[in-house]
N, C-alpha and C. Protein backbone atom coordinates (compact mmCIF):
# COMPACT_ATOMS: atom_id res chain seq x y z
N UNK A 1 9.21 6.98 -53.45
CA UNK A 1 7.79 7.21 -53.61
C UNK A 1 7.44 8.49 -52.85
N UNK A 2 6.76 9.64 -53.67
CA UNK A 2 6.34 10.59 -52.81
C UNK A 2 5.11 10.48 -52.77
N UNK A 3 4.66 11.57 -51.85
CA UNK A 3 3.21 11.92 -51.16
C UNK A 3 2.36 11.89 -52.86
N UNK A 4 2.71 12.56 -53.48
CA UNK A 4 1.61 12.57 -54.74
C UNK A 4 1.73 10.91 -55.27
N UNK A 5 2.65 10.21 -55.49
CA UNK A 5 2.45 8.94 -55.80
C UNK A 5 1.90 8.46 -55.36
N UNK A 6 1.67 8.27 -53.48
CA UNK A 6 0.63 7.81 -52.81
C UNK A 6 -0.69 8.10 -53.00
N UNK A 7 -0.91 9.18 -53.21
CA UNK A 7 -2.25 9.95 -53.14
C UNK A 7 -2.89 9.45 -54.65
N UNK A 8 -2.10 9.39 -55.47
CA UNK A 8 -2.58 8.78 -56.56
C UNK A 8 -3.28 7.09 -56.47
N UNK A 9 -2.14 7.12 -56.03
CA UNK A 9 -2.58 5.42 -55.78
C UNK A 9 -4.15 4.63 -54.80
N UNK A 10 -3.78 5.65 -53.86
CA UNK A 10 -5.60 6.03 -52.80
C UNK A 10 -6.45 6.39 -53.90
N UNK A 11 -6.12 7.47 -55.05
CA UNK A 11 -7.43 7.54 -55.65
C UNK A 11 -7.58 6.44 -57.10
N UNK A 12 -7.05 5.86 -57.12
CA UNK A 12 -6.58 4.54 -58.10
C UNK A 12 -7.76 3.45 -57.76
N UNK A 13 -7.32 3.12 -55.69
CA UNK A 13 -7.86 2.11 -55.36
C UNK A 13 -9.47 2.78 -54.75
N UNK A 14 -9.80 3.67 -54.87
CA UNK A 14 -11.45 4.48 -54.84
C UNK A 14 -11.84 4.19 -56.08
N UNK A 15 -11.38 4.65 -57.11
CA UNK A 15 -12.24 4.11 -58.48
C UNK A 15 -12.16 3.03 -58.69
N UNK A 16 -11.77 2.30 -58.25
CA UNK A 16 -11.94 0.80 -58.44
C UNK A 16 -12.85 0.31 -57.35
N UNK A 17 -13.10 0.90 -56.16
CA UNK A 17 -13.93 0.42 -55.29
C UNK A 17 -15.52 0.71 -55.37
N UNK A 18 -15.67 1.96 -56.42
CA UNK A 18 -16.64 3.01 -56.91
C UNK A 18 -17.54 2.12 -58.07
N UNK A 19 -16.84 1.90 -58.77
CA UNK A 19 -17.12 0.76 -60.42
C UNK A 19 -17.73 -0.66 -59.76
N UNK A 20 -17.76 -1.07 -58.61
CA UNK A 20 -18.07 -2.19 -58.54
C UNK A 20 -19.56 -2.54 -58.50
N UNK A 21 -20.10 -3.52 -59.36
CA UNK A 21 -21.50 -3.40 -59.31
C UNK A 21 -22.17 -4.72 -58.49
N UNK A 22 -23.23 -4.09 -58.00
CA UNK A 22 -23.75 -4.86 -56.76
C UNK A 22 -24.28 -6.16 -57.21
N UNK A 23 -24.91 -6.00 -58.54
CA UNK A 23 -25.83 -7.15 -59.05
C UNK A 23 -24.69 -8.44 -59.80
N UNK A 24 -23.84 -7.92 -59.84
CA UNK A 24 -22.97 -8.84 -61.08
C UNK A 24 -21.79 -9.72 -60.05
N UNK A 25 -21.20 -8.26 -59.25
CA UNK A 25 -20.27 -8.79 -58.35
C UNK A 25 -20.08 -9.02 -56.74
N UNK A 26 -21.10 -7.99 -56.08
CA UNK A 26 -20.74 -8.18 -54.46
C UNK A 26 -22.44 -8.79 -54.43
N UNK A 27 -23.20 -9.19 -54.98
CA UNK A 27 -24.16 -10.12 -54.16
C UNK A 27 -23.87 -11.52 -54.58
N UNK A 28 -23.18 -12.20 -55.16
CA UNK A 28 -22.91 -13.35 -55.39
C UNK A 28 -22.03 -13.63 -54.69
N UNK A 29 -21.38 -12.94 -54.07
CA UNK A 29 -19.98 -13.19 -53.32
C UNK A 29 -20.61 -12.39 -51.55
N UNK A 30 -21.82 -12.81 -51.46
CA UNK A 30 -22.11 -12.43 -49.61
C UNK A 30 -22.10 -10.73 -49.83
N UNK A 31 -21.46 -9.50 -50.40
CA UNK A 31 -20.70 -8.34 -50.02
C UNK A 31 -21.78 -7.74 -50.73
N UNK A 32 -23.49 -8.02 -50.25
CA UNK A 32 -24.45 -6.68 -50.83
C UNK A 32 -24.97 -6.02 -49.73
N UNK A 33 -25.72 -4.94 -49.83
CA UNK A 33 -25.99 -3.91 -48.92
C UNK A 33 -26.92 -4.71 -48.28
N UNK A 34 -27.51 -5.51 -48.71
CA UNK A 34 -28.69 -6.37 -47.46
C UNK A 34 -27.46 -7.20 -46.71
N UNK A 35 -26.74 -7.59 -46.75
CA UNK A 35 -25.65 -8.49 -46.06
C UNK A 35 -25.02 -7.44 -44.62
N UNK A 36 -25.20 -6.23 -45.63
CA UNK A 36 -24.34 -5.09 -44.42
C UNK A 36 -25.49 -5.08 -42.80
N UNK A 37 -26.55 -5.11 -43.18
CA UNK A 37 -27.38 -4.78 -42.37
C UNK A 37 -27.25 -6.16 -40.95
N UNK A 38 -26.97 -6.68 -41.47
CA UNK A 38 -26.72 -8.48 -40.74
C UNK A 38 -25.68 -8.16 -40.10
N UNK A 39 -24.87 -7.93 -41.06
CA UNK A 39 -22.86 -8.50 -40.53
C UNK A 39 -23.25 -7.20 -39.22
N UNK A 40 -22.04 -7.35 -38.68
CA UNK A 40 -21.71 -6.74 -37.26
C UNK A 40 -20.63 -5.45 -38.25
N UNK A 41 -21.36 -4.50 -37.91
CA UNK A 41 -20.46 -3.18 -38.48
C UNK A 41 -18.89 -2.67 -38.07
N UNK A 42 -18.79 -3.65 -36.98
CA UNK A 42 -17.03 -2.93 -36.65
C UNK A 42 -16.64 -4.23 -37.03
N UNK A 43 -16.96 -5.67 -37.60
CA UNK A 43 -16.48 -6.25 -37.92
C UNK A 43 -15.61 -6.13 -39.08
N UNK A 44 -14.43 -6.84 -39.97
CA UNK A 44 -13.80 -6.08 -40.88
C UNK A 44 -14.58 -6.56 -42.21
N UNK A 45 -15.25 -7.48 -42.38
CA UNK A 45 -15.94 -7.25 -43.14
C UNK A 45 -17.47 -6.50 -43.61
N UNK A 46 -17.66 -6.00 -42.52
CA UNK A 46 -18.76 -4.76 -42.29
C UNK A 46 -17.99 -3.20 -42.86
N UNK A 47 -16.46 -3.01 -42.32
CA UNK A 47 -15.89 -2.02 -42.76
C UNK A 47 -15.63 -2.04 -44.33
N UNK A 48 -15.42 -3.16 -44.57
CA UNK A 48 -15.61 -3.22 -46.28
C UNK A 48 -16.08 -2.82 -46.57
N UNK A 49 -17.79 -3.31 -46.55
CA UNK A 49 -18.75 -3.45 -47.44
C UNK A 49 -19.31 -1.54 -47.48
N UNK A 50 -18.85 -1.20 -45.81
CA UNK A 50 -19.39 -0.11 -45.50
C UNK A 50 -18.22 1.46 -46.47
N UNK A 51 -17.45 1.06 -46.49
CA UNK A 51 -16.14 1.25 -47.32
C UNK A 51 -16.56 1.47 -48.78
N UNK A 52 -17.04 0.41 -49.44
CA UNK A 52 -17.16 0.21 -50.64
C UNK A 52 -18.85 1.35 -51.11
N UNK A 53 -19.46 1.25 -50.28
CA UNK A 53 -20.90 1.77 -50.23
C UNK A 53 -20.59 3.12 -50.42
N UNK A 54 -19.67 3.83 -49.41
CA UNK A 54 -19.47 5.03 -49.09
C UNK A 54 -18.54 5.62 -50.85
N UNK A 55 -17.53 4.74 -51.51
CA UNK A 55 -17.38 5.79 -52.44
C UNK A 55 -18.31 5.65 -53.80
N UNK A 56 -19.07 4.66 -53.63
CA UNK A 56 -20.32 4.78 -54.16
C UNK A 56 -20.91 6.24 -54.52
N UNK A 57 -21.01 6.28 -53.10
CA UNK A 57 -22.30 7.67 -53.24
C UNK A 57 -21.35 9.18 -53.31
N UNK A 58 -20.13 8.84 -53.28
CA UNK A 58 -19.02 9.72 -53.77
C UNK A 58 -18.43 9.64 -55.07
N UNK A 59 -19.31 9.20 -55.73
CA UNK A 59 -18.36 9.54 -57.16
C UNK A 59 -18.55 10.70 -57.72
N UNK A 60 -19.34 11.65 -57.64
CA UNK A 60 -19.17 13.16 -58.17
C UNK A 60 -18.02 13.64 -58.06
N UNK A 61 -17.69 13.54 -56.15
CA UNK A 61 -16.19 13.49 -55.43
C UNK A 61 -15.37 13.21 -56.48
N UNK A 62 -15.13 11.51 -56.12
CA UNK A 62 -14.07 10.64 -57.19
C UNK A 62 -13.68 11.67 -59.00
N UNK A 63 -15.24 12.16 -59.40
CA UNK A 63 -14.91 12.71 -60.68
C UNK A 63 -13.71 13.46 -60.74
N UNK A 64 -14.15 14.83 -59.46
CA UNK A 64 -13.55 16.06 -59.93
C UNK A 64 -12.39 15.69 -59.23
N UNK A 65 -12.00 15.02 -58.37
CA UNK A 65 -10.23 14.23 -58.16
C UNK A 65 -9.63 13.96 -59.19
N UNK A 66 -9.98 12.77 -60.13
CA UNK A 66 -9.70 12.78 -61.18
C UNK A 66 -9.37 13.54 -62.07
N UNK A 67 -10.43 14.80 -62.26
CA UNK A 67 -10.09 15.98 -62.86
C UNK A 67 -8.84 16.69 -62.74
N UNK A 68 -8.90 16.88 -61.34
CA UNK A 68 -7.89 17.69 -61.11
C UNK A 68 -6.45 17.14 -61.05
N UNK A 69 -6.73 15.41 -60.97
CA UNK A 69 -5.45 14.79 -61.21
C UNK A 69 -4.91 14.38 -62.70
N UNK A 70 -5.54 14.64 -63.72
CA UNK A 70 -5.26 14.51 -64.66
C UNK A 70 -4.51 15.87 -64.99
N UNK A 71 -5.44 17.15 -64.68
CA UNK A 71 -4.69 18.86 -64.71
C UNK A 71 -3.73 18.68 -64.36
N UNK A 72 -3.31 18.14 -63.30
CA UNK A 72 -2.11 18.12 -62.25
C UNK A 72 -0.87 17.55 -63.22
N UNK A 73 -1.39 16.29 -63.85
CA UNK A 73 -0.33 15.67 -64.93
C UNK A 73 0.43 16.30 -66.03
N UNK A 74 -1.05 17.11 -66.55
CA UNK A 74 -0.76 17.33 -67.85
C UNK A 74 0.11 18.86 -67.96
N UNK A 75 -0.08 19.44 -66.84
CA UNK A 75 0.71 20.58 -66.68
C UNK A 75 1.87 20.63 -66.40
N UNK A 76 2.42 19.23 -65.24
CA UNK A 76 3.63 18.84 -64.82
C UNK A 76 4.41 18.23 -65.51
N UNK A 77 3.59 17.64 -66.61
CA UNK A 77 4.43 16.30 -67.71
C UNK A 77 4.40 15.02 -67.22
């Protein structure tokens, strides 16, 4: 496994953390942004939620990764 396999895989498990929707899936299950405000923030489920929030508001980010990891493919094979 090299460094680009990894790095792929980090941005694999961001778009999947990005897609998750608050109303359908993390407020039925305790993990919505009113919950964050409660839980204790260095707790590990505070780093989650705080985790999950953050590539939220990074998906422009997430896009052009993508972008450039798809370029990256299609040039390399």
């Amino acid at each position: 496994m090299g460094l680009w396999t990894l790095l792929e895989g980090c941005l694999l498990i961001a778009n999947a953390l990005a897609i998750l929707n608050e109303d359908r899936f993390l407020a039925p299950r305790g993990w919505s942004f009113q919950e964050y405000s409660g839980v204790k923030r260095n707790s590990i489920k505070g780093q989650i939620i705080g985790l999950i929030y953050a590539t939220q508001y990074l998906r422009v980010l997430l896009i052009m990764f993508n972008s450039l990891c798809i370029v990256v493919k299609l040039v390399s094979g």
